[in-house]
Protein backbone atom coordinates (compact mmCIF):
# COMPACT_ATOMS: atom_id res chain seq x y z
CA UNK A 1 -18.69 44.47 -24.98
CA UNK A 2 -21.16 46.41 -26.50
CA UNK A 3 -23.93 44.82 -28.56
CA UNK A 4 -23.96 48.21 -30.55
CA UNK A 5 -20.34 46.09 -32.49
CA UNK A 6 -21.04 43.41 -35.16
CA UNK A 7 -19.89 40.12 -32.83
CA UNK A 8 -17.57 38.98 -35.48
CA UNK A 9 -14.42 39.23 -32.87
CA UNK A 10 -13.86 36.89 -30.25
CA UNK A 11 -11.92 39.56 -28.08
CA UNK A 12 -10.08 39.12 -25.34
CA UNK A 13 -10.95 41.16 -21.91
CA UNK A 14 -8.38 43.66 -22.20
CA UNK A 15 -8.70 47.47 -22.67
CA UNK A 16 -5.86 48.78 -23.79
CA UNK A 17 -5.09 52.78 -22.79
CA UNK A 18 -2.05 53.19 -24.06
CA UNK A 19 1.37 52.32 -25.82
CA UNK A 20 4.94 52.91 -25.92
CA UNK A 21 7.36 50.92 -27.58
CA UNK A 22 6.69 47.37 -27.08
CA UNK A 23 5.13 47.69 -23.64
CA UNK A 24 0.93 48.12 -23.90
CA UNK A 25 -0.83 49.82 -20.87
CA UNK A 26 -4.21 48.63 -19.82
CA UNK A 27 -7.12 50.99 -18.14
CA UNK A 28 -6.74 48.15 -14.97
CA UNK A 29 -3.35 49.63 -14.74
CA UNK A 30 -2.07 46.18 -15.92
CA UNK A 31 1.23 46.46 -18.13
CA UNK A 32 1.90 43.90 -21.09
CA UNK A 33 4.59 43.41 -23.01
CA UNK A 34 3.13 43.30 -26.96
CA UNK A 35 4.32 40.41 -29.25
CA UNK A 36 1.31 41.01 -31.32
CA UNK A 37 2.10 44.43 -32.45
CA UNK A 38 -1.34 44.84 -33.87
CA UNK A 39 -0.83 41.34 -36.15
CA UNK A 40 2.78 42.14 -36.67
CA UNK A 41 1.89 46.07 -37.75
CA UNK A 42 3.34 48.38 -35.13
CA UNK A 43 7.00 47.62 -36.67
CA UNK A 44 8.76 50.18 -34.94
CA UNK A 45 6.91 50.05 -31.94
CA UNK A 46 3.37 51.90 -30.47
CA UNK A 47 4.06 55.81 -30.62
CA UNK A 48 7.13 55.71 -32.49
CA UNK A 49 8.28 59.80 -32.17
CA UNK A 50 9.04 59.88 -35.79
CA UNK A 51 5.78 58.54 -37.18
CA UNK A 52 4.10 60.89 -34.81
CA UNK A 53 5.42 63.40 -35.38
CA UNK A 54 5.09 63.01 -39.42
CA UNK A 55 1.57 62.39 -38.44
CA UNK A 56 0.88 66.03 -36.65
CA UNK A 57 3.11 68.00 -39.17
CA UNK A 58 0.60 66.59 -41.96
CA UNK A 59 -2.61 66.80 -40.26
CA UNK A 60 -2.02 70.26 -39.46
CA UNK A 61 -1.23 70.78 -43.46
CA UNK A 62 -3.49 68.32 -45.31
CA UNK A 63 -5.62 65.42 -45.12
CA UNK A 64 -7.02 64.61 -47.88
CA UNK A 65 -7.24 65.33 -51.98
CA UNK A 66 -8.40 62.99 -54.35
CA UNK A 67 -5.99 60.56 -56.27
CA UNK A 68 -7.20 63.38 -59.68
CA UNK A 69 -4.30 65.28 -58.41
CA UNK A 70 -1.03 64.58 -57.38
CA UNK A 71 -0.05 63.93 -54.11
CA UNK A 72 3.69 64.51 -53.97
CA UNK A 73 4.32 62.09 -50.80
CA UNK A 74 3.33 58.81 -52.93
CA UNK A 75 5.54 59.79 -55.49
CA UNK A 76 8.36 60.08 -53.14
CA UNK A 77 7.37 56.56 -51.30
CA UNK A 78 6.86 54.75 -54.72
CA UNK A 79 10.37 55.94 -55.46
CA UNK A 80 11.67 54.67 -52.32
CA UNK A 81 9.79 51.24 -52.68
CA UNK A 82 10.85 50.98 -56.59
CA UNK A 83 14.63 51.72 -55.58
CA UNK A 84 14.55 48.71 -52.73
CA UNK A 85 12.79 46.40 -54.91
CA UNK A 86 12.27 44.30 -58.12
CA UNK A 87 9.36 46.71 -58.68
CA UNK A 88 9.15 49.51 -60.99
CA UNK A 89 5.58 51.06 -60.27
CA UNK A 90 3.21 50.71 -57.16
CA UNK A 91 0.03 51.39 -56.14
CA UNK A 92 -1.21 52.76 -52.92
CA UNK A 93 -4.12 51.02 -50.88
CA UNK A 94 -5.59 51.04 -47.27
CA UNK A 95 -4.91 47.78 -46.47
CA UNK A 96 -3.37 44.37 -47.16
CA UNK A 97 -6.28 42.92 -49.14
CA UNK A 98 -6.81 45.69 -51.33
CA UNK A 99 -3.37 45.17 -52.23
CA UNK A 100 -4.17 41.47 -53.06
CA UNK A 101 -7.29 42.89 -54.70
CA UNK A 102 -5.10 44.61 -57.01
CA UNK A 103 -2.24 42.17 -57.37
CA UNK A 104 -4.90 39.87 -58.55
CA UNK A 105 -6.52 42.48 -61.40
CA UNK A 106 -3.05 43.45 -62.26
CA UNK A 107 -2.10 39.84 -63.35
CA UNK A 108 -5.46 39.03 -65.05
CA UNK A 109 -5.10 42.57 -66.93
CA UNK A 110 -1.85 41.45 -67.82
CA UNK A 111 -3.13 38.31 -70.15
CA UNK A 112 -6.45 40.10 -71.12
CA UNK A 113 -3.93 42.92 -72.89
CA UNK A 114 -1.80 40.51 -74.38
CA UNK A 115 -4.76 38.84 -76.08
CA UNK A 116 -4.80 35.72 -73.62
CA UNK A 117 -8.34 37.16 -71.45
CA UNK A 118 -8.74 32.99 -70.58
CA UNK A 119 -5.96 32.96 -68.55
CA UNK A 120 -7.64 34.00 -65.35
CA UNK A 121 -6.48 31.25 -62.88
CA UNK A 122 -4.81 32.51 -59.92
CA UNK A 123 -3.05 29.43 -58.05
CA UNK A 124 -2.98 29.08 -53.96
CA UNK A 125 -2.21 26.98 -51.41
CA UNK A 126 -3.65 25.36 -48.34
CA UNK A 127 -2.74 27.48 -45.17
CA UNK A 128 -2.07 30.85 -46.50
CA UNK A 129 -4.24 33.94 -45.89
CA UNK A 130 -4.92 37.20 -48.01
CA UNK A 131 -7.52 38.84 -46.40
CA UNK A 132 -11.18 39.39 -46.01
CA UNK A 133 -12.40 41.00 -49.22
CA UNK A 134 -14.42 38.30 -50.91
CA UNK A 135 -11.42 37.51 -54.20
CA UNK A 136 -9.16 37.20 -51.37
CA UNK A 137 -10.72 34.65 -49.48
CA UNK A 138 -11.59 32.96 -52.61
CA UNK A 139 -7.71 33.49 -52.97
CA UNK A 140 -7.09 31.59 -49.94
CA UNK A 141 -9.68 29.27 -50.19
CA UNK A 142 -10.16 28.23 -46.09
CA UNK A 143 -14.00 27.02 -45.80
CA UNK A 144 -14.39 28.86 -42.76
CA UNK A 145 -13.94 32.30 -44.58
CA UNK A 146 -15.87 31.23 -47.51
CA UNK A 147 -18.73 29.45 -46.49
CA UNK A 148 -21.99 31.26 -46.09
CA UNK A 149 -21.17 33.80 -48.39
CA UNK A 150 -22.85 32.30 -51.83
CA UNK A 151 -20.88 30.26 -54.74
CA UNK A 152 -17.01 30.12 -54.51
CA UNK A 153 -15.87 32.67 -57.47
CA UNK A 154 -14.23 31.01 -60.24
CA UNK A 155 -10.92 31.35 -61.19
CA UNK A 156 -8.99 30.47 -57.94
CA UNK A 157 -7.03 26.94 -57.48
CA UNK A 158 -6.34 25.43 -54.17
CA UNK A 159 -2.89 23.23 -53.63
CA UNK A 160 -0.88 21.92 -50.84
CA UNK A 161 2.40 23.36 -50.88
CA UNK A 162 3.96 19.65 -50.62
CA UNK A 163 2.27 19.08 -54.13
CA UNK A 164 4.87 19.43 -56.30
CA UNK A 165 3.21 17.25 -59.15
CA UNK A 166 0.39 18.86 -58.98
CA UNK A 167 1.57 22.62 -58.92
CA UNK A 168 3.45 21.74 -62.56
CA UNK A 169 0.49 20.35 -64.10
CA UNK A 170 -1.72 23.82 -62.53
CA UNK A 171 0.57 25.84 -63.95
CA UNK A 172 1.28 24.43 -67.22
CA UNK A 173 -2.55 24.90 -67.51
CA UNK A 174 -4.04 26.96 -70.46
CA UNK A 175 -6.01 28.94 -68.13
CA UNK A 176 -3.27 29.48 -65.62
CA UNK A 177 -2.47 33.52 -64.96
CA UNK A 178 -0.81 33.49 -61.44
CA UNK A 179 0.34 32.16 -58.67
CA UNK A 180 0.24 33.61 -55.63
CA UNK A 181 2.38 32.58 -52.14
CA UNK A 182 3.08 33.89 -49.03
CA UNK A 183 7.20 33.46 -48.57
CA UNK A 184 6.79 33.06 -45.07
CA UNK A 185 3.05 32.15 -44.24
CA UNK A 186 1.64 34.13 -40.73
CA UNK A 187 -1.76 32.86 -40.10
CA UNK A 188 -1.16 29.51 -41.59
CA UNK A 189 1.70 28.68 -39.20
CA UNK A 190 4.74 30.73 -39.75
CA UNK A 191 5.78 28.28 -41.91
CA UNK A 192 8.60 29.58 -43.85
CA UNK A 193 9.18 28.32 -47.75
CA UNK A 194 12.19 26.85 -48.73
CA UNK A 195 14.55 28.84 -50.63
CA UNK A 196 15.19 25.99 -53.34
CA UNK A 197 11.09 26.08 -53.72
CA UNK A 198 10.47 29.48 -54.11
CA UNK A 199 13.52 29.70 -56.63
CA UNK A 200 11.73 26.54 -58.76
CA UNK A 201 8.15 28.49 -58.68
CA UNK A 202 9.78 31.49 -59.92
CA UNK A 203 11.41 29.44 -62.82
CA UNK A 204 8.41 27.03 -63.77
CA UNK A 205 5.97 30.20 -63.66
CA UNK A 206 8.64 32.25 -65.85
CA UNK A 207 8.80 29.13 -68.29
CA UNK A 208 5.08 28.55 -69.28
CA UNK A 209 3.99 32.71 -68.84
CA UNK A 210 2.82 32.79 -65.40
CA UNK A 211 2.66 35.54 -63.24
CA UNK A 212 3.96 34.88 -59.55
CA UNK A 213 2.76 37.08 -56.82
CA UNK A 214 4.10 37.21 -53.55
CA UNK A 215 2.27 38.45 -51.04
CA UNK A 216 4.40 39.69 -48.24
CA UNK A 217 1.75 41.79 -46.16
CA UNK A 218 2.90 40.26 -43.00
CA UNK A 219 6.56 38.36 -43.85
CA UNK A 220 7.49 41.94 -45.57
CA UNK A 221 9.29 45.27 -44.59
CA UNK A 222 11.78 43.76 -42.46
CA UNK A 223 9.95 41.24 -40.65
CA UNK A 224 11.96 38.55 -41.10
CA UNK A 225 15.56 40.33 -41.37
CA UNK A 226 15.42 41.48 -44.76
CA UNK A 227 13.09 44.32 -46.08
CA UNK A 228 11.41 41.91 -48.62
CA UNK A 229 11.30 38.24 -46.81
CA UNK A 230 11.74 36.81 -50.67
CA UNK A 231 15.48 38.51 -50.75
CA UNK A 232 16.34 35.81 -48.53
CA UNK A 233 16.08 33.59 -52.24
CA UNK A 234 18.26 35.46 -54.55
CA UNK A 235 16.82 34.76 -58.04
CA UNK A 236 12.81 34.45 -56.86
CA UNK A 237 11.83 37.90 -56.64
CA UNK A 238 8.35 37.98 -57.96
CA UNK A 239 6.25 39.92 -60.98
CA UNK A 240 3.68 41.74 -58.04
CA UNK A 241 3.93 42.17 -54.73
CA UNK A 242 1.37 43.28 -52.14
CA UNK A 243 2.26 45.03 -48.98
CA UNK A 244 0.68 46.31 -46.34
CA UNK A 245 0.96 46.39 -41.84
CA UNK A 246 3.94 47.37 -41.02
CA UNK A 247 4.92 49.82 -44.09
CA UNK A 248 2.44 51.90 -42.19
CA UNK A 249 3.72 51.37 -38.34
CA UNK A 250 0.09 51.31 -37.49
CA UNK A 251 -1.44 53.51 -40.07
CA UNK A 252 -3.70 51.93 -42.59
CA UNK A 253 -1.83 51.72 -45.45
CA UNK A 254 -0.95 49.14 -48.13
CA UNK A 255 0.77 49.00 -51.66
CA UNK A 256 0.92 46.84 -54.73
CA UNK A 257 4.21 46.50 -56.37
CA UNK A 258 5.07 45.62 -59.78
CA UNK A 259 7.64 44.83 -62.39
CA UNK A 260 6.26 47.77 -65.68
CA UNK A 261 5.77 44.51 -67.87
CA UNK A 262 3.46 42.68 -65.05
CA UNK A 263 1.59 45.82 -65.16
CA UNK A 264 0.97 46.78 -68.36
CA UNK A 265 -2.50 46.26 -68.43
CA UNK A 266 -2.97 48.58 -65.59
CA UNK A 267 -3.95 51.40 -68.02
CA UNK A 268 -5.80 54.58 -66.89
CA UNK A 269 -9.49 53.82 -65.16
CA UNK A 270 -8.07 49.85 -64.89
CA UNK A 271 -8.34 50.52 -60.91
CA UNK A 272 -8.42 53.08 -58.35
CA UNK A 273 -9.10 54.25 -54.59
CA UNK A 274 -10.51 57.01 -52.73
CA UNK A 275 -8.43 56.81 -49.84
CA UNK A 276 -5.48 54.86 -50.32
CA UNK A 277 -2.47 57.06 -50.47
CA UNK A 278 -3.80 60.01 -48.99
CA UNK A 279 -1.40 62.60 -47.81
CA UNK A 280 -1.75 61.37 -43.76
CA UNK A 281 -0.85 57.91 -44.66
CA UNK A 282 1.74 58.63 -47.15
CA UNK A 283 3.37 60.88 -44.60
CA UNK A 284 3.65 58.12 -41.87
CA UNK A 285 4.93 55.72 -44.93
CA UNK A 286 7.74 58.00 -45.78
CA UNK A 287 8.69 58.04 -42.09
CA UNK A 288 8.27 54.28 -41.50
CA UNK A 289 10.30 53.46 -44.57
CA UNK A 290 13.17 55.42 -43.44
CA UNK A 291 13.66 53.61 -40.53
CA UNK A 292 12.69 50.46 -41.57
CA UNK A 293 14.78 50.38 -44.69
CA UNK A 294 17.79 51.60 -42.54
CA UNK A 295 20.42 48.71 -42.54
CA UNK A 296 20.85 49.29 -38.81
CA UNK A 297 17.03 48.08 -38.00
CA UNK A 298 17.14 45.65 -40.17
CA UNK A 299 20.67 44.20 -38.76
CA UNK A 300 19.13 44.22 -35.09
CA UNK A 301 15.52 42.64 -36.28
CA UNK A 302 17.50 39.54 -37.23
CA UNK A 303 20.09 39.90 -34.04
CA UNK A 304 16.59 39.74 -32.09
CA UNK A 305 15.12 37.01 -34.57
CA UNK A 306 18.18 35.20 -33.86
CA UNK A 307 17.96 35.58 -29.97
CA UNK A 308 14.30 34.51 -29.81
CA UNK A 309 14.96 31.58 -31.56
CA UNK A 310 17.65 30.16 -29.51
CA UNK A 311 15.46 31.13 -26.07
CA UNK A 312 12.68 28.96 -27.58
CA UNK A 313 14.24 26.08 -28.58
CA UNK A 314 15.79 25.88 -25.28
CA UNK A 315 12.02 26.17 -24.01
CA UNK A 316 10.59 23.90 -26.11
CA UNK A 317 13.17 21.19 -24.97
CA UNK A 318 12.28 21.35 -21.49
CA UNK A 319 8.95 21.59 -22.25
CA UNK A 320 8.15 18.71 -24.51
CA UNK A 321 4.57 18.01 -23.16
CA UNK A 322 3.86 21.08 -24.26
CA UNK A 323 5.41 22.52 -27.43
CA UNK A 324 6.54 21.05 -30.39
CA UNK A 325 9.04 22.91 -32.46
CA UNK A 326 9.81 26.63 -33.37
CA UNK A 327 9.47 27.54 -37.11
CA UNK A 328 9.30 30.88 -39.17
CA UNK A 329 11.68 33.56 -40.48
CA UNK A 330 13.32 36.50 -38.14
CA UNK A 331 10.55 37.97 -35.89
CA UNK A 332 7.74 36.39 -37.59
CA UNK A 333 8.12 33.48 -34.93
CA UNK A 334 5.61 29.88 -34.17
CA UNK A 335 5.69 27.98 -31.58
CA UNK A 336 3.71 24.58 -32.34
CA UNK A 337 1.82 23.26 -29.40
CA UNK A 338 0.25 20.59 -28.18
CA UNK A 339 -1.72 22.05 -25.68
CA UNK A 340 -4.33 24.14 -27.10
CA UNK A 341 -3.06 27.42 -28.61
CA UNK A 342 -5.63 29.29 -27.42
CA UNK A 343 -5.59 28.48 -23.89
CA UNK A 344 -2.09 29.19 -24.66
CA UNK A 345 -2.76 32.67 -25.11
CA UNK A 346 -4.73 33.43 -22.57
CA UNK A 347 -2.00 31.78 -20.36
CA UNK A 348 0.29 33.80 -21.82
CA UNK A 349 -1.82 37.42 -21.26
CA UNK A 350 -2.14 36.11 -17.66
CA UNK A 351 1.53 36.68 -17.03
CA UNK A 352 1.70 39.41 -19.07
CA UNK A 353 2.77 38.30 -23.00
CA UNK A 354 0.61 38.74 -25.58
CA UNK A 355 1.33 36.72 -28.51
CA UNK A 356 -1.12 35.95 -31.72
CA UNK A 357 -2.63 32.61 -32.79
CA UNK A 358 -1.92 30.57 -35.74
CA UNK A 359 -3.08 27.92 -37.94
CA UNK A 360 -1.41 24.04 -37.43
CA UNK A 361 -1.85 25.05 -33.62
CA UNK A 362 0.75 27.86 -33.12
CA UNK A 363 1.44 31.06 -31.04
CA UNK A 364 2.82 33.62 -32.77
CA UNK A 365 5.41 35.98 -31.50
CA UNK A 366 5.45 39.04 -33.59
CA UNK A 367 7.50 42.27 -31.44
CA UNK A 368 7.77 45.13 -33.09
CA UNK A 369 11.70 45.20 -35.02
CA UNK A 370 12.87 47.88 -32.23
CA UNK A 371 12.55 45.20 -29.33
CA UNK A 372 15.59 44.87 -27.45
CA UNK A 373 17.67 42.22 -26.42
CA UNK A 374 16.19 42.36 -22.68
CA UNK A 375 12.59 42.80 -23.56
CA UNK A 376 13.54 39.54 -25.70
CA UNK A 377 14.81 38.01 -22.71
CA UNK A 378 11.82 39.05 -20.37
CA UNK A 379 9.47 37.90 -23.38
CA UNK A 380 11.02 34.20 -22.97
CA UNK A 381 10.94 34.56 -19.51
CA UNK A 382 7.16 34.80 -18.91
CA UNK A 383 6.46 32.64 -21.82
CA UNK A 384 8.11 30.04 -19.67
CA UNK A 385 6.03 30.92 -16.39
CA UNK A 386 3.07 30.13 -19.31
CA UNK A 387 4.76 26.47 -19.94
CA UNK A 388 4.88 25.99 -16.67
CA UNK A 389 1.50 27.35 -15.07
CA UNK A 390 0.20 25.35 -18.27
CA UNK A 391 1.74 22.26 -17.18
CA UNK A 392 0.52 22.38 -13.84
CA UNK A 393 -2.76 22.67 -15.01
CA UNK A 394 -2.77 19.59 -16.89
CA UNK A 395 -1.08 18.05 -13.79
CA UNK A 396 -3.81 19.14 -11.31
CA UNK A 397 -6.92 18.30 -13.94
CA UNK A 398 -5.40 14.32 -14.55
């Protein structure tokens, strides 16, 4: 690698050339099939024909224009995003933590307008991830993101999701403004949230004046079956939202949504971008949407979901010196292990899978929503020539 790059990637010795679909070429002519998707990004796929060709019918048009003018393709996204939601504004970003960055403003704004400016308290839990900017790991709160760069910033509460005791008494709190949640957490494990407890946090927050934000930069836009992983709880939809990854199908892109009351603080010069919903991106987000917000796709992500899940449980029962359970939400799969995870992945890339890491020692599997029933199959298939080359391993080195 070249010592011209920061080293703050541990990257694995793959060059990748090119993509199609779910299937990544490498410049060693080695083929892998992707269940990474660029950290469950590339939704529809690498080179999906209608994002690219959005892409080359706007770049030969316009690039860019400052957000002092209108830009008629985030007006016809926000629609688009307002009519499939709870939300009834949005703003544009480039990425998943500027979205948290704004979800986080937009709820403090909220109690600083209505007279309350104390109320700055945004409420997380252990496990969860919302990016790099330095409120969002603060957000988070995981010591390894936070240490070394000066004092923790006040404001941000830290709770185990299992703390139901102590989540009541944080936000009953007079300085309490938010609470923010991933429905279905990625990095932290795929651990999916009970229905029944995201349905109590939206009424306890509602109760005592709290804002909840959900931040569904990786569980949302179909991910887990449904374009917004919280539908799967009628009654919890949430005051913000921030999205980001996959809205774009690989184009940097991401969005905060929100209800016009969670927002009203959000006056002109509250916030603002240079980039984030320029014409290029907004183009590809139109196009993404379309399909992604067709009932069809989001019928077959959870047919594929669904078809993983059974593969891997099967996989995990004959391998039970290996892996522990399956968990998550549609194609936003975990695999617990008890080998190291990883190993695990480099196991995997070996026999060409490549699947993501994950907190509480997980793989993640995270295929684009287009991935068909015998890509699944093959998928399962060389994840279990990984179980087994693992186990021999372990055999050979006792």
């Amino acid at each position: 690698m070249s010592d011209a790059l920061m080293g703050v990637y541990n990257r694995a010795p793959l060059e990748v050339e090119r993509g199609e679909g779910v299937w990544l070429h490498a410049r060693d002519g080695q083929v892998y099939l992707d269940c990474v998707s660029g950290i469950a990004t590339n939704a529809l796929g690498h080179c999906h024909p209608k994002l690219v060709a959005a892409l080359r019918d706007q770049a030969e048009r316009l690039w860019h224009v400052s957000n002092i003018f209108r830009i008629p393709g985030q007006e016809a996204l926000a629609e688009k995003l307002v009519h499939a939601s709870f939300a009834d504004v949005v703003f544009f970003a480039n990425s998943g933590t500027e979205a948290i960055e704004c979800a986080i403003k937009t709820a403090r704004k909220y109690h600083a307008a209505r007279g309350a400016p104390e109320r700055i308290d945004v409420i997380g839990f252990a496990g969860s991830f919302h990016g790099r900017t330095y409120a969002a790991v603060n957000a988070a709160g995981n010591p390894a993101y936070i240490d070394g760069f000066g004092p923790r910033l006040p404001g941000f509460v830290q709770l185990s999701l299992d703390d139901a005791a102590g989540l009541a008494a944080a936000i009953a709190a007079p300085t309490t403004a938010a609470v923010l949640v991933e429905p279905v957490q990625g990095e932290g494990g795929a651990r999916a949230l009970p229905v029944e407890w995201l349905q109590a946090l939206s009424a306890m927050a509602k109760a005592a004046g709290v804002l909840v934000i959900h931040d569904e930069v990786q569980c949302g836009m179909g991910r887990t079956g449904r374009l917004f992983a919280h539908q799967w709880a009628p009654g919890a939809e949430p005051d913000i939202m921030a999205i980001a990854k996959a809205m774009g199908g690989g184009f940097p892109m991401g969005a905060c949504l929100a209800s016009r009351e969670a927002a009203a603080g959000m006056v002109v010069g509250a916030h603002g971008t240079t980039f984030g919903g320029n014409p290029l991106a907004m183009a590809v987000g139109n196009a993404a949407f379309d399909v992604l917000a067709d009932p069809a796709t989001l019928t077959h992500a959870r047919e594929m979901g669904d078809r993983f899940a059974a593969g891997l449980n099967k996989l995990v029962a004959a391998y039970r010196d290996i892996a522990v359970d399956v968990r998550g939400k549609g194609l936003l799969i975990g695999v617990k292990l008890l080998v190291n995870n990883r190993t695990m992945m480099a196991t995997a890339r070996e026999h060409g899978l490549l699947v993501a890491g994950g907190g509480d020692n997980c793989i993640r599997l995270l295929p684009p929503l287009t991935i068909t029933a015998r890509e699944v199959d093959t998928a399962l298939d060389r994840l279990a020539m990984a179980f087994a080359t693992s186990r021999s391993r372990m055999a050979q080195a006792a």
